[in-house]
Protein backbone atom coordinates (compact mmCIF):
# COMPACT_ATOMS: atom_id res chain seq x y z
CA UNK A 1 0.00 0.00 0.00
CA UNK A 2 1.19 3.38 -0.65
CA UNK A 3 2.40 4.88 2.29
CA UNK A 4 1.97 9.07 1.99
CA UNK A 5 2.21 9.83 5.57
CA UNK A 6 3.37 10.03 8.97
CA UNK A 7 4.11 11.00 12.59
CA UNK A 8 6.85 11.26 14.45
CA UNK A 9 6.23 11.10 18.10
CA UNK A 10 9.55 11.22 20.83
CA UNK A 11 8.43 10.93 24.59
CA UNK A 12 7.82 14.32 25.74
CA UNK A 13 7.84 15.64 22.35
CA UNK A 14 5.00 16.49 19.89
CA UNK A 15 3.44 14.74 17.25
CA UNK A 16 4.65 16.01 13.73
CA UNK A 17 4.71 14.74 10.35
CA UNK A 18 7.42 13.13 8.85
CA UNK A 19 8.59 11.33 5.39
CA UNK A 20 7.78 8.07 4.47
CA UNK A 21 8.11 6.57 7.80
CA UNK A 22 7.81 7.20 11.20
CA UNK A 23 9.59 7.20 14.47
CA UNK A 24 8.33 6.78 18.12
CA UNK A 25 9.13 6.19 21.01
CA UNK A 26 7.88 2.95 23.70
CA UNK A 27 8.31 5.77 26.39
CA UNK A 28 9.68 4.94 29.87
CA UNK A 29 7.66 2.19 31.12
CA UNK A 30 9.85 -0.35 29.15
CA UNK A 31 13.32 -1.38 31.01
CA UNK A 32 16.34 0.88 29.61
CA UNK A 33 17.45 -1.55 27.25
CA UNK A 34 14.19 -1.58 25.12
CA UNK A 35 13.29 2.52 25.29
CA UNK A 36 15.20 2.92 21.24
CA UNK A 37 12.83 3.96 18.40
CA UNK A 38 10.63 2.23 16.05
CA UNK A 39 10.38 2.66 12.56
CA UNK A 40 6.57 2.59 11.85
CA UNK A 41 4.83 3.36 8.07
CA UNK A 42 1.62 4.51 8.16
CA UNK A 43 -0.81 3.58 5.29
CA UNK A 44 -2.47 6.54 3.46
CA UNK A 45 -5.85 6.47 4.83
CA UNK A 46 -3.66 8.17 7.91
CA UNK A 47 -4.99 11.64 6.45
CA UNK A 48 -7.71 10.90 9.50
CA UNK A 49 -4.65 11.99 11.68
CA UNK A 50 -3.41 15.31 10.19
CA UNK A 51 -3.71 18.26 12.30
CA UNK A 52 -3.43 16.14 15.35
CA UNK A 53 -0.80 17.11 17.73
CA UNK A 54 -0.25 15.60 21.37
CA UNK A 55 2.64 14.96 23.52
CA UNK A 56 4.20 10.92 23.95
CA UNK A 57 2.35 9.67 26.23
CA UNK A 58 0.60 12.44 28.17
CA UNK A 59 -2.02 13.87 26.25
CA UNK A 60 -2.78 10.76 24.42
CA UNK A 61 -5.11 7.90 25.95
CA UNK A 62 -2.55 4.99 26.58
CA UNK A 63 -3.50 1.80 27.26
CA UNK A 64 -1.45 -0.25 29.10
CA UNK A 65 -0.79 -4.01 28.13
CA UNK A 66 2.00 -5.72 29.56
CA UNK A 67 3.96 -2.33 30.47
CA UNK A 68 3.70 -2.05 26.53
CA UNK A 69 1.97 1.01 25.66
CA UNK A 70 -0.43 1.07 22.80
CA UNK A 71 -1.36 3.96 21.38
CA UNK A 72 -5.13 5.40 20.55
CA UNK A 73 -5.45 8.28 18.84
CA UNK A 74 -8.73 9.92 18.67
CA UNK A 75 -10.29 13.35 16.14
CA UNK A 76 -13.67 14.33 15.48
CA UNK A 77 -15.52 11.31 16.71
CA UNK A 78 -12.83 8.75 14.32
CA UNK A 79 -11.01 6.09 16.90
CA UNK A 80 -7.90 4.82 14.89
CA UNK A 81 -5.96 2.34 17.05
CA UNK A 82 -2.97 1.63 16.14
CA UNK A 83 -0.52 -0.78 17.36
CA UNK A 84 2.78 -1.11 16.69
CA UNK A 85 6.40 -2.66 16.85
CA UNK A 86 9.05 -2.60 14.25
CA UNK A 87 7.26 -1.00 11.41
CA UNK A 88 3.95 -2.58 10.94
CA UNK A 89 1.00 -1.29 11.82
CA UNK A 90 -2.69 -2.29 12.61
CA UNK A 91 -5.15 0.32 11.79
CA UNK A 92 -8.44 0.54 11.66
CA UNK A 93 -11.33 3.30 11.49
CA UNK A 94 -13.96 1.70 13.27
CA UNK A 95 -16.56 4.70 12.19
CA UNK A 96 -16.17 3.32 8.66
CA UNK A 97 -15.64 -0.65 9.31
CA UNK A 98 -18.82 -1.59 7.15
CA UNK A 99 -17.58 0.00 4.29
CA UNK A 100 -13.43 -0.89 4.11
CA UNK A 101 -13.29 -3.91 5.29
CA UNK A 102 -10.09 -4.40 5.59
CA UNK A 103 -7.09 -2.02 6.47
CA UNK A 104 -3.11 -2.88 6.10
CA UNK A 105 -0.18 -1.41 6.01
CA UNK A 106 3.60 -1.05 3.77
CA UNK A 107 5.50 -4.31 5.14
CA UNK A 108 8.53 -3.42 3.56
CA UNK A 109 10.16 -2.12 7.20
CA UNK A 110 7.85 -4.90 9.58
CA UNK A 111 8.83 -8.24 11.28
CA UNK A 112 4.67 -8.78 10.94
CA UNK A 113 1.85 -7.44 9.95
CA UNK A 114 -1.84 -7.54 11.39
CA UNK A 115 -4.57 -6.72 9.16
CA UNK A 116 -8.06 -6.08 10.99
CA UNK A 117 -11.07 -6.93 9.03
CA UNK A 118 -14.69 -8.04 10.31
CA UNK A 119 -15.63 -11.15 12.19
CA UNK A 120 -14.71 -13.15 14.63
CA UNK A 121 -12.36 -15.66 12.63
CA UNK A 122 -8.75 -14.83 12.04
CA UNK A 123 -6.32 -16.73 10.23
CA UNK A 124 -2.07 -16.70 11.09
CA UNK A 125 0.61 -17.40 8.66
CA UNK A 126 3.62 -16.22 11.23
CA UNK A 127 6.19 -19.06 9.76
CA UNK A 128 5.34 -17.47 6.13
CA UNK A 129 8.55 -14.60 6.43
CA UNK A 130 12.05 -15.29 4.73
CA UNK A 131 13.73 -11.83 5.46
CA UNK A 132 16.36 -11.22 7.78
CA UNK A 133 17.49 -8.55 9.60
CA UNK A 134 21.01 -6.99 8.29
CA UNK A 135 23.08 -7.58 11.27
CA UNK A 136 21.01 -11.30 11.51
CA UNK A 137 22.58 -12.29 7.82
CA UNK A 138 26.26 -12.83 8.09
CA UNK A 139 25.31 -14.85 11.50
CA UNK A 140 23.85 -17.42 9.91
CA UNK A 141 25.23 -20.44 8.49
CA UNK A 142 22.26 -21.90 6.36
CA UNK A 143 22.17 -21.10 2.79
CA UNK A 144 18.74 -19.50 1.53
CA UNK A 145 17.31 -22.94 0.14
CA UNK A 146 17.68 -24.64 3.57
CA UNK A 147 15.89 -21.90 4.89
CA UNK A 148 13.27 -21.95 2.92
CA UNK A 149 12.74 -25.68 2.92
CA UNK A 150 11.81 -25.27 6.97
CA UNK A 151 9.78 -22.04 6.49
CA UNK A 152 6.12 -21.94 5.66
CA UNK A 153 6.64 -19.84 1.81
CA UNK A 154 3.25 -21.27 1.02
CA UNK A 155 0.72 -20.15 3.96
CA UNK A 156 0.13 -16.27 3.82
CA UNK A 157 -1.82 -16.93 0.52
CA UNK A 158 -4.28 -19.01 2.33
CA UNK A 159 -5.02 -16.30 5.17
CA UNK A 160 -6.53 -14.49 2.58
CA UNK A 161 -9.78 -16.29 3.06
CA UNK A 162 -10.41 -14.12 6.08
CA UNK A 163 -10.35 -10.07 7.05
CA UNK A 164 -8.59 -10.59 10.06
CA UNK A 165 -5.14 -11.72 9.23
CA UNK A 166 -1.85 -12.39 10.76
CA UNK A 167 1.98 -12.65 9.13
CA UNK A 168 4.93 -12.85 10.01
CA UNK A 169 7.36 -11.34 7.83
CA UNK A 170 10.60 -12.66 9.36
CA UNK A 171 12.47 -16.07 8.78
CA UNK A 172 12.02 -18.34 11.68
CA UNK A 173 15.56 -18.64 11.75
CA UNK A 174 15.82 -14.95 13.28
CA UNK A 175 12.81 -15.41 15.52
CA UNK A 176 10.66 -18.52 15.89
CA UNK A 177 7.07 -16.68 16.61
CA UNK A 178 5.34 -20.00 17.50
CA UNK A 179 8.43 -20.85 20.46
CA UNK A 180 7.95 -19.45 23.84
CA UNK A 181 10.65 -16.31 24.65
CA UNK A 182 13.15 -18.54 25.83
CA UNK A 183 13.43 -20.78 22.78
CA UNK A 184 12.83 -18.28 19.69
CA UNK A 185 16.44 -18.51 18.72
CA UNK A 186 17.77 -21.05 17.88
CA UNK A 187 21.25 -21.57 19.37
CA UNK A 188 21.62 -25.15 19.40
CA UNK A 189 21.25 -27.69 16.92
CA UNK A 190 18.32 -29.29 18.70
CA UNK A 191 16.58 -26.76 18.44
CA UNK A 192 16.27 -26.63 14.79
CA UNK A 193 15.95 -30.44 13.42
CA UNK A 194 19.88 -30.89 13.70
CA UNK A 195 20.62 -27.66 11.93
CA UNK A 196 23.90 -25.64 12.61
CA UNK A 197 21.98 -22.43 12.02
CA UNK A 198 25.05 -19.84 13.86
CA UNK A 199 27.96 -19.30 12.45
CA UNK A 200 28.33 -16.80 15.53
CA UNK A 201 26.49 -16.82 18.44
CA UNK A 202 24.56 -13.45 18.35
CA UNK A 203 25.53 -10.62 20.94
CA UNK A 204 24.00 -9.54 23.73
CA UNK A 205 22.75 -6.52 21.81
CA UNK A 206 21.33 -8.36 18.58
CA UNK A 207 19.90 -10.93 21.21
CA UNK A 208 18.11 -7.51 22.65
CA UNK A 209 16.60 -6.45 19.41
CA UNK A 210 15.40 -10.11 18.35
CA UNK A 211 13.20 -10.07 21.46
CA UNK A 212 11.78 -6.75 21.03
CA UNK A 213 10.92 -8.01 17.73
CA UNK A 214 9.25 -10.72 19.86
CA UNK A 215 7.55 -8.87 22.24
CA UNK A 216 6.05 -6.05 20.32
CA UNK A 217 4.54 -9.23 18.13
CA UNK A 218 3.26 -10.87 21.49
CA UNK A 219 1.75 -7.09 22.22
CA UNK A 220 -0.09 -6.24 19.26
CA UNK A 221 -1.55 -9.75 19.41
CA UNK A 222 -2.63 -9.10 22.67
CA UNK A 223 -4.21 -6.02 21.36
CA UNK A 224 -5.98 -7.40 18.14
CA UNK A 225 -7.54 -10.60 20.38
CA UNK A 226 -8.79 -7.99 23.25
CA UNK A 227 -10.44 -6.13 20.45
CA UNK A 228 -12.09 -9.49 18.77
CA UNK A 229 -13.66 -10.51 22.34
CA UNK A 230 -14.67 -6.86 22.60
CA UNK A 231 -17.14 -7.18 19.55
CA UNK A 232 -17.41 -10.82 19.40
CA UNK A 233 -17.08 -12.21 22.71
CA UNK A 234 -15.79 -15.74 21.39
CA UNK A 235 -13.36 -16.01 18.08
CA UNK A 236 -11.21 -18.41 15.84
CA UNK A 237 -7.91 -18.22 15.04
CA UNK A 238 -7.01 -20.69 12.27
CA UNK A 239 -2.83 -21.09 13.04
CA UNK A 240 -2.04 -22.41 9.59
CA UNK A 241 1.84 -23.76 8.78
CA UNK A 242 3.16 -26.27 6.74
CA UNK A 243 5.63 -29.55 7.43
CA UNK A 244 8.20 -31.65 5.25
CA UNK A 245 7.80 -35.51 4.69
CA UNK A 246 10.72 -36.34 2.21
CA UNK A 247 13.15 -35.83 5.04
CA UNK A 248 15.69 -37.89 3.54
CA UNK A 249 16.46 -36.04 0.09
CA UNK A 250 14.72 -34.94 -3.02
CA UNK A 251 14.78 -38.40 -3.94
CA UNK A 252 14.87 -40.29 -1.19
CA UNK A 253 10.61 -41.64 0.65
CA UNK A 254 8.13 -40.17 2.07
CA UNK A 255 7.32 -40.12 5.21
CA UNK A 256 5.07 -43.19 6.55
CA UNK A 257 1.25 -41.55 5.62
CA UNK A 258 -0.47 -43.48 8.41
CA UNK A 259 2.02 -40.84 11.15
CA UNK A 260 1.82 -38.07 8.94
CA UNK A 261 -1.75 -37.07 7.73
CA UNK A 262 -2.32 -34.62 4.99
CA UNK A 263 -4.00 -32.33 7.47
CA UNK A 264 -2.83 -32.21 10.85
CA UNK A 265 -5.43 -30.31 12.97
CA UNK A 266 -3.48 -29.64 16.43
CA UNK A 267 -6.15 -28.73 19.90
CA UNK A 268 -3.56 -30.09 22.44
CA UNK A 269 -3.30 -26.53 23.85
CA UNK A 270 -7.16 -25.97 24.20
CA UNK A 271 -7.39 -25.83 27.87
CA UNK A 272 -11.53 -26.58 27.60
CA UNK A 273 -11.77 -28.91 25.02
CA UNK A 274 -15.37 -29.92 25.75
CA UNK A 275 -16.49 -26.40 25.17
CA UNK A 276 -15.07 -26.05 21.84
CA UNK A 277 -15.56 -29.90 20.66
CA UNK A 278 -18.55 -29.48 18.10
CA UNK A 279 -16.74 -26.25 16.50
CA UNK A 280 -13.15 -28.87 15.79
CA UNK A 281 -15.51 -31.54 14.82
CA UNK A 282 -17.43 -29.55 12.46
CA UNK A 283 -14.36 -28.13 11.24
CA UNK A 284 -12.50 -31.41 10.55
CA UNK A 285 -15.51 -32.77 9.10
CA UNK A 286 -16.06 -30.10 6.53
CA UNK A 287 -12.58 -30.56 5.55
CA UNK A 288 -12.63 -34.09 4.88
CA UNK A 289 -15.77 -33.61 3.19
CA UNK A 290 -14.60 -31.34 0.55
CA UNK A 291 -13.81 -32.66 -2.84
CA UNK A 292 -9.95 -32.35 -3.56
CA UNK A 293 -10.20 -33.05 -6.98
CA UNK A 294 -12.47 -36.12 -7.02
CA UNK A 295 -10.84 -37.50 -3.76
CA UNK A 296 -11.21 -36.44 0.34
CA UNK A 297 -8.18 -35.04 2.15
CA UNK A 298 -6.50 -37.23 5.21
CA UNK A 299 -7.12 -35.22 7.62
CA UNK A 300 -6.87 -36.39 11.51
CA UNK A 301 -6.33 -34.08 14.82
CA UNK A 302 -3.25 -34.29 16.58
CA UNK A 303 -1.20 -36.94 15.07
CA UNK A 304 1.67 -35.67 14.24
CA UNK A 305 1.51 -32.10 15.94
CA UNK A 306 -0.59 -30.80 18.55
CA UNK A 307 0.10 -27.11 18.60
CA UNK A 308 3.08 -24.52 19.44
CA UNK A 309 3.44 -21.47 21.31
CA UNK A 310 0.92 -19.37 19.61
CA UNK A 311 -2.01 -21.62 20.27
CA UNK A 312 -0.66 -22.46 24.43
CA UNK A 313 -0.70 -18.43 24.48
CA UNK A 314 -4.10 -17.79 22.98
CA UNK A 315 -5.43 -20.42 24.98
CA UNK A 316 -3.82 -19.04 27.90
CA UNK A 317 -4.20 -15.27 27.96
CA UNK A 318 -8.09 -15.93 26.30
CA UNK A 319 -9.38 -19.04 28.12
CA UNK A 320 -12.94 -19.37 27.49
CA UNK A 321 -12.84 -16.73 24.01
CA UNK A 322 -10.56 -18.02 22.20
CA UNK A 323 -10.09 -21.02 20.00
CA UNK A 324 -6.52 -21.20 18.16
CA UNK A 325 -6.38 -24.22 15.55
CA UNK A 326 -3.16 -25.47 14.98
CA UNK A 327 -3.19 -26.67 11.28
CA UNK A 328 -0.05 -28.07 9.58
CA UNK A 329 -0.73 -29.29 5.40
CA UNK A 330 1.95 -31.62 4.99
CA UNK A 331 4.01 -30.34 1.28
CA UNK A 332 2.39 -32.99 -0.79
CA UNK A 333 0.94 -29.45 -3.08
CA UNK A 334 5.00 -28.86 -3.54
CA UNK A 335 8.75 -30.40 -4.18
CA UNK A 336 9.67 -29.33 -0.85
CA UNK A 337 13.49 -29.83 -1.97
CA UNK A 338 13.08 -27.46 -4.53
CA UNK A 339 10.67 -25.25 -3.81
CA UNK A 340 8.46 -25.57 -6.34
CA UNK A 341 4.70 -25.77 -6.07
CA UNK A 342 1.89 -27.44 -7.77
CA UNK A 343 -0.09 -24.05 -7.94
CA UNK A 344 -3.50 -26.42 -8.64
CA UNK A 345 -2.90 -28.42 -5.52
CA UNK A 346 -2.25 -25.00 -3.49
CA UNK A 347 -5.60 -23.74 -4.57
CA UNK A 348 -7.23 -26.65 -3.53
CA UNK A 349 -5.77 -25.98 -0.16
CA UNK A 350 -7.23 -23.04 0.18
CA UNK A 351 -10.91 -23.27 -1.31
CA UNK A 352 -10.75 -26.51 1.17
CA UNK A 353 -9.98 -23.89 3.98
CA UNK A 354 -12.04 -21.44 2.65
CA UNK A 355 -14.95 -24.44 3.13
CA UNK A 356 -14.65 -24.66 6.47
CA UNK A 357 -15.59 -21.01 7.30
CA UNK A 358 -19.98 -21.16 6.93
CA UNK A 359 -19.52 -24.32 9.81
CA UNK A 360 -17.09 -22.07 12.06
CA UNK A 361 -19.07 -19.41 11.33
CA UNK A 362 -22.31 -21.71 12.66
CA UNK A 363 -20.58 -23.39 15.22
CA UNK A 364 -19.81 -19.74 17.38
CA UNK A 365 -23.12 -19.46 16.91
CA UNK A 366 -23.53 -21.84 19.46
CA UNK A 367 -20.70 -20.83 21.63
CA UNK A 368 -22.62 -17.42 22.33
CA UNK A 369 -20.35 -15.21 19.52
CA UNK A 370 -22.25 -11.54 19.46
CA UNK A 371 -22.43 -9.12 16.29
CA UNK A 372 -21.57 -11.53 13.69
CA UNK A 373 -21.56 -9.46 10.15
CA UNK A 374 -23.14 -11.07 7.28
CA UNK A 375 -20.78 -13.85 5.28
């Protein structure tokens, strides 16, 4: 999206406009080590902002979350929220949701992006990234197609069956957005299916700014879902990835079928199963029911994966709201050696997904969801 303006906003100063990007600051409520500016871009509809000056953070209502501040900026009756880490923004006019359903932002500068639309279903690709951050680069020791072959290339497509959506724009291999804080690097081969993925162990200081990277995602999450059980009361989060089965070579079998379904659904985070069950069984059986090109899909519930860090935290910080489906789609639409992709399988894939959503739609019915918009 063309970005045509901006703020910049330093604690204590006043708002201002800038180029193409802008700069604030987290303010003193973060520890020392994390108070550095951001780099945000602000989408052009941010002409609902011009003439607005305030001070960072006094004069501006600031929510607290997690000694994070958000920021809410409000002119003539027009709430924009807008949160925002490293460069990517959420935004939306709520006085004109019916009519733009969907807002984004310039990704070129984010580690994410979060795109609020209407409903109460979202859909998360945060494995889809492949970028790096400069200093992260010469670190590494894995050569681009490596990368790629245990990254998710294939997945942000797929979100696009919903409004709200979730990427992440970052290789897992700077920042693993489905491990918990204490495992999103990966240091050690274990970590990371035997992989040497350090050359050099990261510094102290690059350590630092891969975990704000982190944090400011685990923020504006926290954000986005407060906002969907706001309006909505319950939601869905489909958590959608993708996993290799040729493991040894380009040539070499496939993985055992009967261990390794086509569709892995994973609930072993849900922390009230019972309360969600008919929503995951309609789910899995509208999925299997639809017709992949004259034949059903394998697809089982937590075989092979149950669910990361993303799910456990949804489930966690929105027990009772939120539902978080794990769902891995095993590379049998792509050479995952490669790279390549059978772009007739992929689109299966996702008119399959894109199946499922009347059921889920039906299904928080039942679970008590409030102001559902028309499909």
């Amino acid at each position: 999206m063309e970005v045509n303006r901006c703020l910049r906003m330093e604690c204590g100063g006043r708002a201002r406009r800038g180029g193409d990007t802008a700069l604030v600051d987290r303010g003193p409520t973060l520890p020392k080590r994390r108070r550095r500016s951001l780099r945000l871009a602000l989408p052009a509809h941010s002409r609902l902002l011009e003439g607005f000056h305030a001070t960072w953070p006094c004069g501006i209502s600031v929510p607290r979350i997690v000694a994070h501040p958000a920021i809410l900026l409000d002119k003539a009756g027009k709430t924009c929220h807008i949160r925002a880490i490293f460069g990517v923004i959420m935004m939306t006019d709520h006085s004109q949701a019916r009519s733009a359903k969907a807002r984004t932002v310039s990704e070129s500068e984010g580690a994410w992006a979060i795109v609020e639309g209407e409903g109460p279903i979202a859909a998360a690709a945060i494995h889809d990234g492949h970028e790096l951050r400069p200093e992260i680069r010469p670190l590494l020791a894995l050569s681009e197609e490596t990368r790629l072959r245990e990254e998710d290339p294939c997945t942000a497509g797929w979100t696009e069956i919903c409004g709200n959506r979730i990427h992440g724009l970052r290789s897992r291999f700077e920042v693993d957005l489905n491990r918990p804080a204490d495992a999103c690097v990966y240091l050690a081969p274990e970590q990371a299916w035997g992989l040497e993925v350090f050359r050099e162990q990261p510094s102290p200081d690059v350590m630092a700014r891969t975990m704000d990277v982190y944090d400011g995602f685990y923020l504006a999450l926290r954000g986005f879902f407060e906002a969907l059980r706001r309006r909505h009361g319950v939601f869905v989060v489909l958590d959608l990835h993708t996993y290799n089965h040729r493991r040894e070579g380009p040539v070499g079998p496939v993985a055992d079928p009967a261990a390794n379904p086509e569709v892995n659904v994973g609930t072993g985070t849900l922390r009230d199963r019972e309360k969600w069950d008919g929503l995951i069984r309609r789910f899995v059986g509208d999925l299997r029911a639809f017709d992949f090109g004259g034949r059903q899909l394998d697809v089982r519930e937590n075989v092979r994966f149950r669910g990361g860090h993303f799910p456990r935290w949804v489930h966690g910080m929105f027990e009772g709201a939120g539902c978080c489906l794990a769902i891995e789609v095993k590379k049998f639409f792509m050479d995952e050696w490669s790279g390549t992709v059978d772009e007739v399988q992929w689109k299966l894939v996702r008119e399959a997904l894109a199946s499922t959503l009347p059921g889920l739609r039906e299904s928080l019915v039942h679970n008590g969801v409030r102001n559902l918009p028309p499909p």
